[in-house]
C-alpha atoms as a PDB file:
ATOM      1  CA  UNK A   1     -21.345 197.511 226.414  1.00  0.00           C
ATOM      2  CA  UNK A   2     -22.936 200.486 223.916  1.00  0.00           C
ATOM      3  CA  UNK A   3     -21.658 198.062 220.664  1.00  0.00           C
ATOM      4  CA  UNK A   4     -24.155 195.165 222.276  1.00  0.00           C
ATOM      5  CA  UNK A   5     -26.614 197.515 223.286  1.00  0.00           C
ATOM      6  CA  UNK A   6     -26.861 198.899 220.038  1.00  0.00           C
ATOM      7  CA  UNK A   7     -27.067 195.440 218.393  1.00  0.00           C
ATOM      8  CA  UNK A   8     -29.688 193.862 220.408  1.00  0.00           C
ATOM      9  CA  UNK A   9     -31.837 197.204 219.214  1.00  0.00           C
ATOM     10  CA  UNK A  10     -30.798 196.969 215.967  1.00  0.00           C
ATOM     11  CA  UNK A  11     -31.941 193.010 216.294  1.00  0.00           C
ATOM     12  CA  UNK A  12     -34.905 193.915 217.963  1.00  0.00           C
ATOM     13  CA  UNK A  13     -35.815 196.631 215.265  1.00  0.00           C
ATOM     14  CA  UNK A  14     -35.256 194.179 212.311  1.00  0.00           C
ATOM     15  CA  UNK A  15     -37.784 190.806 214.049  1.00  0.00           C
ATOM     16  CA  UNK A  16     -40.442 193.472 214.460  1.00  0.00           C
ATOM     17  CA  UNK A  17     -40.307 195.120 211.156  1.00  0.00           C
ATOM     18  CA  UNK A  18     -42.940 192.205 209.903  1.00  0.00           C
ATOM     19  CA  UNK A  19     -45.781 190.286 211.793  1.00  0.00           C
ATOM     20  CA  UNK A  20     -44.041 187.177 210.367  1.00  0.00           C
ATOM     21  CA  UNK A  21     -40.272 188.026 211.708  1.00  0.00           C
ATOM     22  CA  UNK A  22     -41.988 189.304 215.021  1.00  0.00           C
ATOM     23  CA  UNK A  23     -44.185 185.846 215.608  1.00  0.00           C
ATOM     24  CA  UNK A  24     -40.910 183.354 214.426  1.00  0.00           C
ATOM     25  CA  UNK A  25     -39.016 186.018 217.620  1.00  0.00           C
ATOM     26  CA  UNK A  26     -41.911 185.572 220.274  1.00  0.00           C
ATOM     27  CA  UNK A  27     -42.388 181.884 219.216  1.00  0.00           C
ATOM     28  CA  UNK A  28     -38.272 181.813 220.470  1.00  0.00           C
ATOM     29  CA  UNK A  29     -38.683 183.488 223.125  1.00  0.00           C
ATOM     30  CA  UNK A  30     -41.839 181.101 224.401  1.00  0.00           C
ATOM     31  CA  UNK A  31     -39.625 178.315 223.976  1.00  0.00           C
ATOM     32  CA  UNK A  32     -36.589 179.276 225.452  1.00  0.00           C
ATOM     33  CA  UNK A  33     -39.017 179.977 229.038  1.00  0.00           C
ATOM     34  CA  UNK A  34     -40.275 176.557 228.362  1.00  0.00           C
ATOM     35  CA  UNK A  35     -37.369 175.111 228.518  1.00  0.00           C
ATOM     36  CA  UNK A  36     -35.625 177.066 231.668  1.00  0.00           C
ATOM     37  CA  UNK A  37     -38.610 175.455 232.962  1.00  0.00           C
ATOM     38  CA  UNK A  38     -37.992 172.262 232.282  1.00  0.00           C
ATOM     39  CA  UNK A  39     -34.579 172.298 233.276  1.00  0.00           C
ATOM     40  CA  UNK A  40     -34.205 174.416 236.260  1.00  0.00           C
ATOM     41  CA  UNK A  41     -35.815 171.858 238.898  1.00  0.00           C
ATOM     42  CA  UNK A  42     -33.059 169.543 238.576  1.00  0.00           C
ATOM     43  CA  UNK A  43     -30.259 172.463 238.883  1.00  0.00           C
ATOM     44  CA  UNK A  44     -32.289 173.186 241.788  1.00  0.00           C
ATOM     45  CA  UNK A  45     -32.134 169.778 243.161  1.00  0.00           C
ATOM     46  CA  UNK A  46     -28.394 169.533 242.409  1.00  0.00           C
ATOM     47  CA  UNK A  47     -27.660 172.689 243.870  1.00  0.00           C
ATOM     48  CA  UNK A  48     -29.391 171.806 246.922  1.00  0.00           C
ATOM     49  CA  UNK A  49     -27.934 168.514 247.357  1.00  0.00           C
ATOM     50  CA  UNK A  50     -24.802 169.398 246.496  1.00  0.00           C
ATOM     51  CA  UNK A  51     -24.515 172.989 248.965  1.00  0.00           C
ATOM     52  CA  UNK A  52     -24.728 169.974 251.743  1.00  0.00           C
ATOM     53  CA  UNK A  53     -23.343 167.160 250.522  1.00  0.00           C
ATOM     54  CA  UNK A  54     -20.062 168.670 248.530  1.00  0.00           C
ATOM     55  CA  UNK A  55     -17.903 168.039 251.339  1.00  0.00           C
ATOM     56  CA  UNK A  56     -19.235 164.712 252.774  1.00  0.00           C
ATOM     57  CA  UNK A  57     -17.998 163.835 249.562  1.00  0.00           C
ATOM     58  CA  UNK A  58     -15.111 165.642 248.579  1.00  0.00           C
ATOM     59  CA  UNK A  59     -14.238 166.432 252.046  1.00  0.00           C
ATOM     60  CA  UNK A  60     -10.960 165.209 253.965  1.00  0.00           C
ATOM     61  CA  UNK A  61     -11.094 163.841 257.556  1.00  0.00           C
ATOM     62  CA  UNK A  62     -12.816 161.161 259.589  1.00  0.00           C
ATOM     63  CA  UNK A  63     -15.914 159.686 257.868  1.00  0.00           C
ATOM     64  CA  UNK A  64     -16.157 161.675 254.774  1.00  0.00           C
ATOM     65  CA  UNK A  65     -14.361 162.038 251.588  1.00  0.00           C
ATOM     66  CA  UNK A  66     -12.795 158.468 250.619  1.00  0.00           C
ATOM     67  CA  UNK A  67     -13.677 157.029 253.845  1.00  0.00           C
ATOM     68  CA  UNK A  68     -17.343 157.970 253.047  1.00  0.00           C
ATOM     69  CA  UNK A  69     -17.121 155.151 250.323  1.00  0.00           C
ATOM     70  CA  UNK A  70     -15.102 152.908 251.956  1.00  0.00           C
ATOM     71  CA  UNK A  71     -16.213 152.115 255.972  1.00  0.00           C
ATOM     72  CA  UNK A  72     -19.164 151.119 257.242  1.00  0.00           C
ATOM     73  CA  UNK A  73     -21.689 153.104 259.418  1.00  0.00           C
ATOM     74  CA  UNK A  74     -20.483 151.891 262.304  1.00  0.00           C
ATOM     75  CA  UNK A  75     -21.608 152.845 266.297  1.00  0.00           C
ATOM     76  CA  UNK A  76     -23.862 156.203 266.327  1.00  0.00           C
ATOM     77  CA  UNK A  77     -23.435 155.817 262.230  1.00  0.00           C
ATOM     78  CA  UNK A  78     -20.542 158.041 262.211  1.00  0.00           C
ATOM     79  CA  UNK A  79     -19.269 156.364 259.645  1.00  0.00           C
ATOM     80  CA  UNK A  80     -19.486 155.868 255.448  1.00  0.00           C
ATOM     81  CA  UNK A  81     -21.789 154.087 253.634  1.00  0.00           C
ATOM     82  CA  UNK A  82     -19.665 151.271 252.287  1.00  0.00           C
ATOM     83  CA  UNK A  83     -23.357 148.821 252.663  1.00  0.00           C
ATOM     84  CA  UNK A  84     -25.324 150.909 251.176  1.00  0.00           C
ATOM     85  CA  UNK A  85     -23.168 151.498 247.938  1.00  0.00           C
ATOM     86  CA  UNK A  86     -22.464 147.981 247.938  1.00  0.00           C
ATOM     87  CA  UNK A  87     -26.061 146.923 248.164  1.00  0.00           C
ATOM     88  CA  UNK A  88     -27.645 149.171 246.082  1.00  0.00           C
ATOM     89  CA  UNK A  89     -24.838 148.044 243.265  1.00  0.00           C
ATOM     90  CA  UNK A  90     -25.824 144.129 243.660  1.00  0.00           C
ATOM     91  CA  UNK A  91     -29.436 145.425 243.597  1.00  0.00           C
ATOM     92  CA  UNK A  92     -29.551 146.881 240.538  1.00  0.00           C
ATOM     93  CA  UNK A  93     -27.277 143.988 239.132  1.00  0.00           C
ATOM     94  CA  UNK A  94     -29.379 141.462 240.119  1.00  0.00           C
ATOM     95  CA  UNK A  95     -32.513 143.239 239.052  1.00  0.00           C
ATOM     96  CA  UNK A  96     -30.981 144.358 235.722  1.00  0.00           C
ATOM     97  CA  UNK A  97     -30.069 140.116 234.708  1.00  0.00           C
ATOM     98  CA  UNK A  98     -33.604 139.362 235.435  1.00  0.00           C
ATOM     99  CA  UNK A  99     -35.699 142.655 234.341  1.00  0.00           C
ATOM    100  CA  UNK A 100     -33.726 143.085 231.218  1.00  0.00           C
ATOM    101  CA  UNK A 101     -33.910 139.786 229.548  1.00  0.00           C
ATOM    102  CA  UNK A 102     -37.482 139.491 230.419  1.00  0.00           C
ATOM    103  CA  UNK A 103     -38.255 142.917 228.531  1.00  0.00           C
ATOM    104  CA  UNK A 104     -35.780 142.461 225.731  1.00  0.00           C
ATOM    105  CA  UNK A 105     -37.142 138.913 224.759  1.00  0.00           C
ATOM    106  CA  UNK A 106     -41.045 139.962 225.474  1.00  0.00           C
ATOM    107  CA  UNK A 107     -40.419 142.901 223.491  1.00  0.00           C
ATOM    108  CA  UNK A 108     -39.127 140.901 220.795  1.00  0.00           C
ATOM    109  CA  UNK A 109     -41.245 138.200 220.325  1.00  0.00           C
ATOM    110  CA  UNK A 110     -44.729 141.042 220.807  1.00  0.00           C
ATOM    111  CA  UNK A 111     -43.245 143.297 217.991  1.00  0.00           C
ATOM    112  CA  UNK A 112     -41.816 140.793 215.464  1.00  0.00           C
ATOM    113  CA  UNK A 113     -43.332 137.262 215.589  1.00  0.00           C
ATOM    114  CA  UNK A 114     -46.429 138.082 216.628  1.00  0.00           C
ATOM    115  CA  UNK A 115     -49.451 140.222 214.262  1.00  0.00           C
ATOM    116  CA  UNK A 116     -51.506 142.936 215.527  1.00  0.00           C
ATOM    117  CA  UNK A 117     -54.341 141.588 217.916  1.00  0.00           C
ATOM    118  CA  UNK A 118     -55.606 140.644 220.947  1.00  0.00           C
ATOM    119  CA  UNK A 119     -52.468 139.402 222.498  1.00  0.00           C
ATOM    120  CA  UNK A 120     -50.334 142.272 221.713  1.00  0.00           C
ATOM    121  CA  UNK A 121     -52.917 144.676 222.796  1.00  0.00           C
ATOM    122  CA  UNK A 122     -53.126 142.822 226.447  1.00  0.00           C
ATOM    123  CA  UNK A 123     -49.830 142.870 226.712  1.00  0.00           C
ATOM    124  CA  UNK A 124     -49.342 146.612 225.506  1.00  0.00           C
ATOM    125  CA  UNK A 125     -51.921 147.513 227.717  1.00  0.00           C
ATOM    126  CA  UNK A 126     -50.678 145.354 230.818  1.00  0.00           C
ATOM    127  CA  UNK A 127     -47.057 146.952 230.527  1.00  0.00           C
ATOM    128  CA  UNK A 128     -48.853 150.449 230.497  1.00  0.00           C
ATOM    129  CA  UNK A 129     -50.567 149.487 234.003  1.00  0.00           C
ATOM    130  CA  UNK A 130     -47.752 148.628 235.391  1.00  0.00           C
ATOM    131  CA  UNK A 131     -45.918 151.809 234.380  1.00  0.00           C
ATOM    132  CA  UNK A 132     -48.175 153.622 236.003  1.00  0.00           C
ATOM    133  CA  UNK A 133     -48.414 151.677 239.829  1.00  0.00           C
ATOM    134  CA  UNK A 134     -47.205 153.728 241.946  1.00  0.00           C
ATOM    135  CA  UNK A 135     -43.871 152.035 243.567  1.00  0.00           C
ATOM    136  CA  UNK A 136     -45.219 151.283 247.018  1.00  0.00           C
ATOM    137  CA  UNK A 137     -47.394 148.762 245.616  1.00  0.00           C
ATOM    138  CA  UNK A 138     -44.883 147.248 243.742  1.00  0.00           C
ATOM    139  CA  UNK A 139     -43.091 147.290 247.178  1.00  0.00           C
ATOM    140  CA  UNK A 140     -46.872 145.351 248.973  1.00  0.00           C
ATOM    141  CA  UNK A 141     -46.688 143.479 245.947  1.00  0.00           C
ATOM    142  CA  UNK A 142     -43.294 141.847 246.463  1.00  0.00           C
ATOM    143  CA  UNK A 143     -43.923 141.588 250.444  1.00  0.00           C
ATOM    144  CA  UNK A 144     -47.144 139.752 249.596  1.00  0.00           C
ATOM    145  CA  UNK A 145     -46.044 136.984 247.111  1.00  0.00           C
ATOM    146  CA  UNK A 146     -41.957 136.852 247.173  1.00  0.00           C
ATOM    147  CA  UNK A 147     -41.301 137.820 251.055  1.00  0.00           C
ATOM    148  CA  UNK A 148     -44.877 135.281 252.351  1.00  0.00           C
ATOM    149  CA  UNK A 149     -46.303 133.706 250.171  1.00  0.00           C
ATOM    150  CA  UNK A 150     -42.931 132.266 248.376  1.00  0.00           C
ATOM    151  CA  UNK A 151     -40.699 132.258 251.898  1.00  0.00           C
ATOM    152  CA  UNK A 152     -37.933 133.901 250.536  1.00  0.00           C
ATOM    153  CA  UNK A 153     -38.052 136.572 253.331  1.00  0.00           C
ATOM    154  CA  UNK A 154     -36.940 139.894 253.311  1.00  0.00           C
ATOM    155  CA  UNK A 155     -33.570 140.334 251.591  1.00  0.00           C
ATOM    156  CA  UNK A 156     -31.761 140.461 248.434  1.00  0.00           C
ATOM    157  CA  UNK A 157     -33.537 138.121 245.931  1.00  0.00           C
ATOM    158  CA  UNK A 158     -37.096 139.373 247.343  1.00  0.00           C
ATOM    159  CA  UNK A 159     -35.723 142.983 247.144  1.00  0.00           C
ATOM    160  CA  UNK A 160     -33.704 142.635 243.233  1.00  0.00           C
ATOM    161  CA  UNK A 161     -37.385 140.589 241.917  1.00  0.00           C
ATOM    162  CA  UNK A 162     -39.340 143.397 242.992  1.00  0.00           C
ATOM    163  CA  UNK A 163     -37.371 145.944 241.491  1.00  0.00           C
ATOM    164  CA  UNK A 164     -36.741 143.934 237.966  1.00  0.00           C
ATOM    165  CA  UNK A 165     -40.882 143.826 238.332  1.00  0.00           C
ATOM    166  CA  UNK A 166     -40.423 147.621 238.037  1.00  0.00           C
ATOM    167  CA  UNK A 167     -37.783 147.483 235.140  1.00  0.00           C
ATOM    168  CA  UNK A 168     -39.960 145.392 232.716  1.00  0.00           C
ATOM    169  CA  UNK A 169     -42.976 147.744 231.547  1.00  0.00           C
ATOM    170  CA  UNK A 170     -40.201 150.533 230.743  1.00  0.00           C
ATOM    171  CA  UNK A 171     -37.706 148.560 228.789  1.00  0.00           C
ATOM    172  CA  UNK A 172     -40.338 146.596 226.878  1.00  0.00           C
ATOM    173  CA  UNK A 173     -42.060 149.391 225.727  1.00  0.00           C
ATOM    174  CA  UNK A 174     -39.321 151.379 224.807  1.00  0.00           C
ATOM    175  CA  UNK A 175     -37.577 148.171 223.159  1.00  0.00           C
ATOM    176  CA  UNK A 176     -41.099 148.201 221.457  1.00  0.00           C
ATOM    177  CA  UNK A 177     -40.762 151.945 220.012  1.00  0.00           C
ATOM    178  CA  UNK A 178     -37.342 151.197 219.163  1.00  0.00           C
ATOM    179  CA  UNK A 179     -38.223 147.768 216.970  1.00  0.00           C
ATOM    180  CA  UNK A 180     -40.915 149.664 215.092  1.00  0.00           C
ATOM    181  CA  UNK A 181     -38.768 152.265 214.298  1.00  0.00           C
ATOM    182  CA  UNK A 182     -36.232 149.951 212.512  1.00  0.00           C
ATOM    183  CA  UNK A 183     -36.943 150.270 208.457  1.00  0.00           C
ATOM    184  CA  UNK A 184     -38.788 147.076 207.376  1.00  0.00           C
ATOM    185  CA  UNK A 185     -36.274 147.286 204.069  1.00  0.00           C
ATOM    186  CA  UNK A 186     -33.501 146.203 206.513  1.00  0.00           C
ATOM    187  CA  UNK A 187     -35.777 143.247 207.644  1.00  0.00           C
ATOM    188  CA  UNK A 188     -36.668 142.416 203.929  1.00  0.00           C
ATOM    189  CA  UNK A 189     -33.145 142.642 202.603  1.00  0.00           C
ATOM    190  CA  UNK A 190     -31.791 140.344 205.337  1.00  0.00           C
ATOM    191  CA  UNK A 191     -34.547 137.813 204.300  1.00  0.00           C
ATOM    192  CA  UNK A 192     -34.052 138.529 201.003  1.00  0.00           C
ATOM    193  CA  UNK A 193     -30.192 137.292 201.337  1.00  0.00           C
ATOM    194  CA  UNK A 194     -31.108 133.727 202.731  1.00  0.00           C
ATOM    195  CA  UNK A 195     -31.429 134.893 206.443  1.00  0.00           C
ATOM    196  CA  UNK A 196     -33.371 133.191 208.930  1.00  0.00           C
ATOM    197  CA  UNK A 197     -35.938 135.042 210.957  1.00  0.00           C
ATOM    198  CA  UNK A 198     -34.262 134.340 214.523  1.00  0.00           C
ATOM    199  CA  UNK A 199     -31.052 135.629 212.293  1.00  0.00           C
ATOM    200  CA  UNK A 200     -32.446 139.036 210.735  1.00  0.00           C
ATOM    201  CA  UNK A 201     -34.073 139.733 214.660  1.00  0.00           C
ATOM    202  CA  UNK A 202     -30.390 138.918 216.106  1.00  0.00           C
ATOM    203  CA  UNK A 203     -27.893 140.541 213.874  1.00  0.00           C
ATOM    204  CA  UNK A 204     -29.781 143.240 211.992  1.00  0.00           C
ATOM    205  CA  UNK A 205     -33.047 143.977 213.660  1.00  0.00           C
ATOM    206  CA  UNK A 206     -31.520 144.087 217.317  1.00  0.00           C
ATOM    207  CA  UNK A 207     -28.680 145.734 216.041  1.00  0.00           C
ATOM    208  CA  UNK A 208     -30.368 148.863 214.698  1.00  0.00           C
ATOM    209  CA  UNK A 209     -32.456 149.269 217.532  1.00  0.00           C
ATOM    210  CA  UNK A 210     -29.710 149.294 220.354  1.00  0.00           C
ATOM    211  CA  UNK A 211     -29.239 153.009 220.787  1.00  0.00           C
ATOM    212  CA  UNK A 212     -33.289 153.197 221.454  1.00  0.00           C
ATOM    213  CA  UNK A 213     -32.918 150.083 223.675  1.00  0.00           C
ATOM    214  CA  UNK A 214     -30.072 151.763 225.749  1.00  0.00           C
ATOM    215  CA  UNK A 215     -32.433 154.271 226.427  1.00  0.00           C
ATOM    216  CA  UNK A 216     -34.959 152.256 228.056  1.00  0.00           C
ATOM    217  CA  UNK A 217     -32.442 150.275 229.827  1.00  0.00           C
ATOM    218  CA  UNK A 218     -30.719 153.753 231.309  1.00  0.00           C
ATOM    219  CA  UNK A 219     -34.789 154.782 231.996  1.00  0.00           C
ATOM    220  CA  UNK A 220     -35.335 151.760 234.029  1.00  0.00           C
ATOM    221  CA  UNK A 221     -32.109 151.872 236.091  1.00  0.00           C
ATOM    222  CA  UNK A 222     -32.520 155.018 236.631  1.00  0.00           C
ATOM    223  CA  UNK A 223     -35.852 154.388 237.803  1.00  0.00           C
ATOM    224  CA  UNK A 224     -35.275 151.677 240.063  1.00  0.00           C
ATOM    225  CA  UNK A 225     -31.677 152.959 241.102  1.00  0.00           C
ATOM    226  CA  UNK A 226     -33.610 155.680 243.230  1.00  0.00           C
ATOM    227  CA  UNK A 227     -36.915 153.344 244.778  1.00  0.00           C
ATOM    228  CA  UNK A 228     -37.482 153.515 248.627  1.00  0.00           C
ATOM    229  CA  UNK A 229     -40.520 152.014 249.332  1.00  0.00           C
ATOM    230  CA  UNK A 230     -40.114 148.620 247.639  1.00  0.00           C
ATOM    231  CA  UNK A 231     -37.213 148.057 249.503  1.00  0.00           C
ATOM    232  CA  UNK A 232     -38.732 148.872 253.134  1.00  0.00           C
ATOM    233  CA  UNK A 233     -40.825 146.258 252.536  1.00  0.00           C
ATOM    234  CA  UNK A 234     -38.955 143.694 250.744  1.00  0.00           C
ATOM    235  CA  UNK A 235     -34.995 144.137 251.303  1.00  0.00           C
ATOM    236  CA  UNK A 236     -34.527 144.877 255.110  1.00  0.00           C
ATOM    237  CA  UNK A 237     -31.568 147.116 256.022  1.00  0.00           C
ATOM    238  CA  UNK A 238     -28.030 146.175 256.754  1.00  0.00           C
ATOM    239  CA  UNK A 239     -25.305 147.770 258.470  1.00  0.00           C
ATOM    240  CA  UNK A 240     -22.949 145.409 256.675  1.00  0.00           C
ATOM    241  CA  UNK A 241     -23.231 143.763 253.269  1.00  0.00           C
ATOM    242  CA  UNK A 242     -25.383 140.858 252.076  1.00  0.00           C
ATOM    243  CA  UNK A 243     -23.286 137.558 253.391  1.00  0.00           C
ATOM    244  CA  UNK A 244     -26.513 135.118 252.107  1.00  0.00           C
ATOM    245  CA  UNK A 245     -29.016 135.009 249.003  1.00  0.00           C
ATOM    246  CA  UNK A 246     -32.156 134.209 251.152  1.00  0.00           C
ATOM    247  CA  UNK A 247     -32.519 134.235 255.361  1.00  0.00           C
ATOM    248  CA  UNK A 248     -31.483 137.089 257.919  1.00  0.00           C
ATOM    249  CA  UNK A 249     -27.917 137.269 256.376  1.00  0.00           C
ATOM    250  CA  UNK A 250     -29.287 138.344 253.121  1.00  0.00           C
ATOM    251  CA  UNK A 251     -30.902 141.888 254.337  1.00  0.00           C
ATOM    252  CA  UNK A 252     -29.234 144.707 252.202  1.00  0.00           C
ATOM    253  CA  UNK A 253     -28.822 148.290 252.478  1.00  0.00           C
ATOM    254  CA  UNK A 254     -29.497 150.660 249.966  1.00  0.00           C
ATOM    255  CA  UNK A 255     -28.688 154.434 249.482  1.00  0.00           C
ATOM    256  CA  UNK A 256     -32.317 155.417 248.666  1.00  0.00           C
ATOM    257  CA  UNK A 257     -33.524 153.680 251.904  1.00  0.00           C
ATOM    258  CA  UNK A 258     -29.948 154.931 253.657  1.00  0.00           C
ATOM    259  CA  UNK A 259     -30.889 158.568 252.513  1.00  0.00           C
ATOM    260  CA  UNK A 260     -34.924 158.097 254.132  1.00  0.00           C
ATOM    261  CA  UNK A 261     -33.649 156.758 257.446  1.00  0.00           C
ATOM    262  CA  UNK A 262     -30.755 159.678 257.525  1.00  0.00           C
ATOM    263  CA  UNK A 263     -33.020 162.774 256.537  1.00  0.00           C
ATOM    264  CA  UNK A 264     -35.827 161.153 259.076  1.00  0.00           C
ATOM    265  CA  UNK A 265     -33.502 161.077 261.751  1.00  0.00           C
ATOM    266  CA  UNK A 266     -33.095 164.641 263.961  1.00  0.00           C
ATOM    267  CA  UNK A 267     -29.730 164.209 264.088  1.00  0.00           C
ATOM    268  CA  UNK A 268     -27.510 167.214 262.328  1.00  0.00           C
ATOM    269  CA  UNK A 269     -24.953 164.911 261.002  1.00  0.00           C
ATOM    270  CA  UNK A 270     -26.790 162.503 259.659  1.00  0.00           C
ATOM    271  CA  UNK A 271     -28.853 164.631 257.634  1.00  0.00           C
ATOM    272  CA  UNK A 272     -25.087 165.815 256.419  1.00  0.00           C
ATOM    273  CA  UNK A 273     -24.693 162.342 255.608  1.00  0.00           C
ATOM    274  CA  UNK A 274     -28.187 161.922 253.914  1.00  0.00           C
ATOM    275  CA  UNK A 275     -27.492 164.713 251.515  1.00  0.00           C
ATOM    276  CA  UNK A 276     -23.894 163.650 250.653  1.00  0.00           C
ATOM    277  CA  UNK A 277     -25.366 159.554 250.337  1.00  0.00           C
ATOM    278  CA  UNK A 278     -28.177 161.808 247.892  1.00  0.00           C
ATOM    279  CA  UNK A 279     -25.728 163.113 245.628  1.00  0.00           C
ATOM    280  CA  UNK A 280     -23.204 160.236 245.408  1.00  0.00           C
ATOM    281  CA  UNK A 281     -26.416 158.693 244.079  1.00  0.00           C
ATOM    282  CA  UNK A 282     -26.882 161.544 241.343  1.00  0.00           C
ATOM    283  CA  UNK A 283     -23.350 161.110 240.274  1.00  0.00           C
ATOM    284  CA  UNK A 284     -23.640 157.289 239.956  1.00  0.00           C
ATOM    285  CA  UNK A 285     -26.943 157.905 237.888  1.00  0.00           C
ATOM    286  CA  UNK A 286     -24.766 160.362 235.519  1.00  0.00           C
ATOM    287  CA  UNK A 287     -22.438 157.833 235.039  1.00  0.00           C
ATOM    288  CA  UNK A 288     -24.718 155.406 233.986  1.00  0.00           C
ATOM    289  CA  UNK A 289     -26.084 157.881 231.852  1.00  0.00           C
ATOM    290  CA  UNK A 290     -22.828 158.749 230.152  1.00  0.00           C
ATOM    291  CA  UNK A 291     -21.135 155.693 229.672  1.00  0.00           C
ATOM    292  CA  UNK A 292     -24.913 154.174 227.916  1.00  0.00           C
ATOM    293  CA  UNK A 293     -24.573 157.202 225.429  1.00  0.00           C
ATOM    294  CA  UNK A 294     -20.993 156.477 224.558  1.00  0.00           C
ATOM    295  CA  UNK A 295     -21.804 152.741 223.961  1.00  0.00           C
ATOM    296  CA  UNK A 296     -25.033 154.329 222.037  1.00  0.00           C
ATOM    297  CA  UNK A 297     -23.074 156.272 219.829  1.00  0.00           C
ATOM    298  CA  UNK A 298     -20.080 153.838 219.343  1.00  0.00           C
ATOM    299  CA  UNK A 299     -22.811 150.985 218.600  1.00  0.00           C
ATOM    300  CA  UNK A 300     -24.687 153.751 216.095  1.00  0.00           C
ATOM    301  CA  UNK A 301     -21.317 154.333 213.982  1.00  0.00           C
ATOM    302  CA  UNK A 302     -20.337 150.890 213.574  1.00  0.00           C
ATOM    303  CA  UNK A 303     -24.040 150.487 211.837  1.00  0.00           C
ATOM    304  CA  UNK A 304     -23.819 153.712 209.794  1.00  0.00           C
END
């Protein structure tokens, strides 16, 4: 203990020796407080969640642990949350084939076929509206013109749509960013070799820009993979899974909707079960989040 004591003065003697060596120490020390900052609120989240909802989880007995995956809620919702998981998966599948695409291609054809102008800057400036709408009016939106106005009711198209509505101004702008940050000698020498445009966007442009576009893809899941209020209005809520695309057999469950009614209701258990259904969702968003870095960085050597 006196050997670290006696370096941290020595250290501490040495930084403040010069106003230069004392400013670069300071400047450190600034930083590393900005960045408990920064950090802390989800340890505090996770710690909160997870002081409840470890054993729901991890637990062993009737209703939690395995079984909290694998049964349905059941009479008094005792049990697991085998819709919920289930929904929210084909939710976020469904949304991802349409939302995707739709970016990917938009973000493609905005950043390399077209020049600088009015129709970039509307669609730019579109995709940073939408950003910015808060979720419950995506959720009004998708009530509005899917659920009434196009009669596909409440269920899991009108629920997926309005989500993938949510997914596009995030992973085309970031697909954007990622495009422009792509060397234009890359482009050139493709071109250069006898490549075709559609060719060079494809195999080289595409190519060198899929770690960035990862990242906007993981953003927008995540995003999405966590949305309550869309869903109240356009999705419904099953006890049991999705047996039809459109009609009363199509309502779906979700964990972020699961998680509102649980916490809402003054029931001890299910708030047990709300905070347990809260960090199962966590964990699933980690996943994502891993298993997009190690494609990332797989993807990134094979270019390199």
């Amino acid at each position: 203990m006196a050997s670290r004591k006696d370096a941290l003065l020595t250290y501490l003697s040495a930084v403040t020796q010069s106003r230069r060596h004392f400013t670069d120490f300071l400047f450190k020390v600034i930083l590393a407080i900005v960045i408990m900052i920064v950090v802390s609120p989800f340890f505090l989240v996770l710690i909160q969640v997870a002081s409840i909802g470890f054993g729901q989880i991890f637990g062993i007995g009737p209703g939690i642990g395995l079984e909290f995956f694998t049964t349905f809620p059941g009479v008094g919702l005792e049990g697991g949350i085998r819709n919920a998981l289930v929904g929210t998966v084909e939710l976020i599948a469904l949304a991802s084939s349409v939302g995707i695409p739709l970016s990917v291609f938009g973000a493609v054809y905005i950043t390399e076929y077209t020049q600088p102008g009015w129709t970039r800057a509307i669609v730019e400036f579109a995709s940073d509206v939408l950003a910015g709408i808060p979720s419950i009016v995506f959720g009004a939106f998708g009530f509005a013109f899917l659920v009434d106005f196009l009669h596909l009711g409440m269920g899991l198209v009108a629920g997926s749509l309005t989500l993938a509505f949510m997914m596009i101004p995030t992973v085309l702008r970031t697909t954007q960013e990622a495009l422009r940050a792509v060397p234009m000698s890359l482009r050139e020498a493709s071109l250069a070799l006898g490549a075709t445009k559609w060719s060079t966007t494809w195999n080289v442009t595409l190519r060198a820009a899929f770690p960035g576009l990862i990242t906007g893809v993981l953003l927008a899941i995540g995003r999405v993979m966590g949305e309550t209020a869309p869903l109240i209005f356009t999705a419904g809520n099953s006890l049991s899974v999705p047996t039809e695309l459109t009609g009363s057999g199509s309502w779906v469950a979700s964990m972020p909707y699961t998680i509102w009614a649980y916490i809402s209701d003054p029931r001890e258990y299910l708030q047990v079960k709300a905070h347990g259904t809260a960090l199962a969702l966590m964990i699933m968003v980690l996943t994502v989040d891993v298993v997009a870095n190690i494609i990332s960085r797989k993807v990134t050597r094979r270019l390199v």
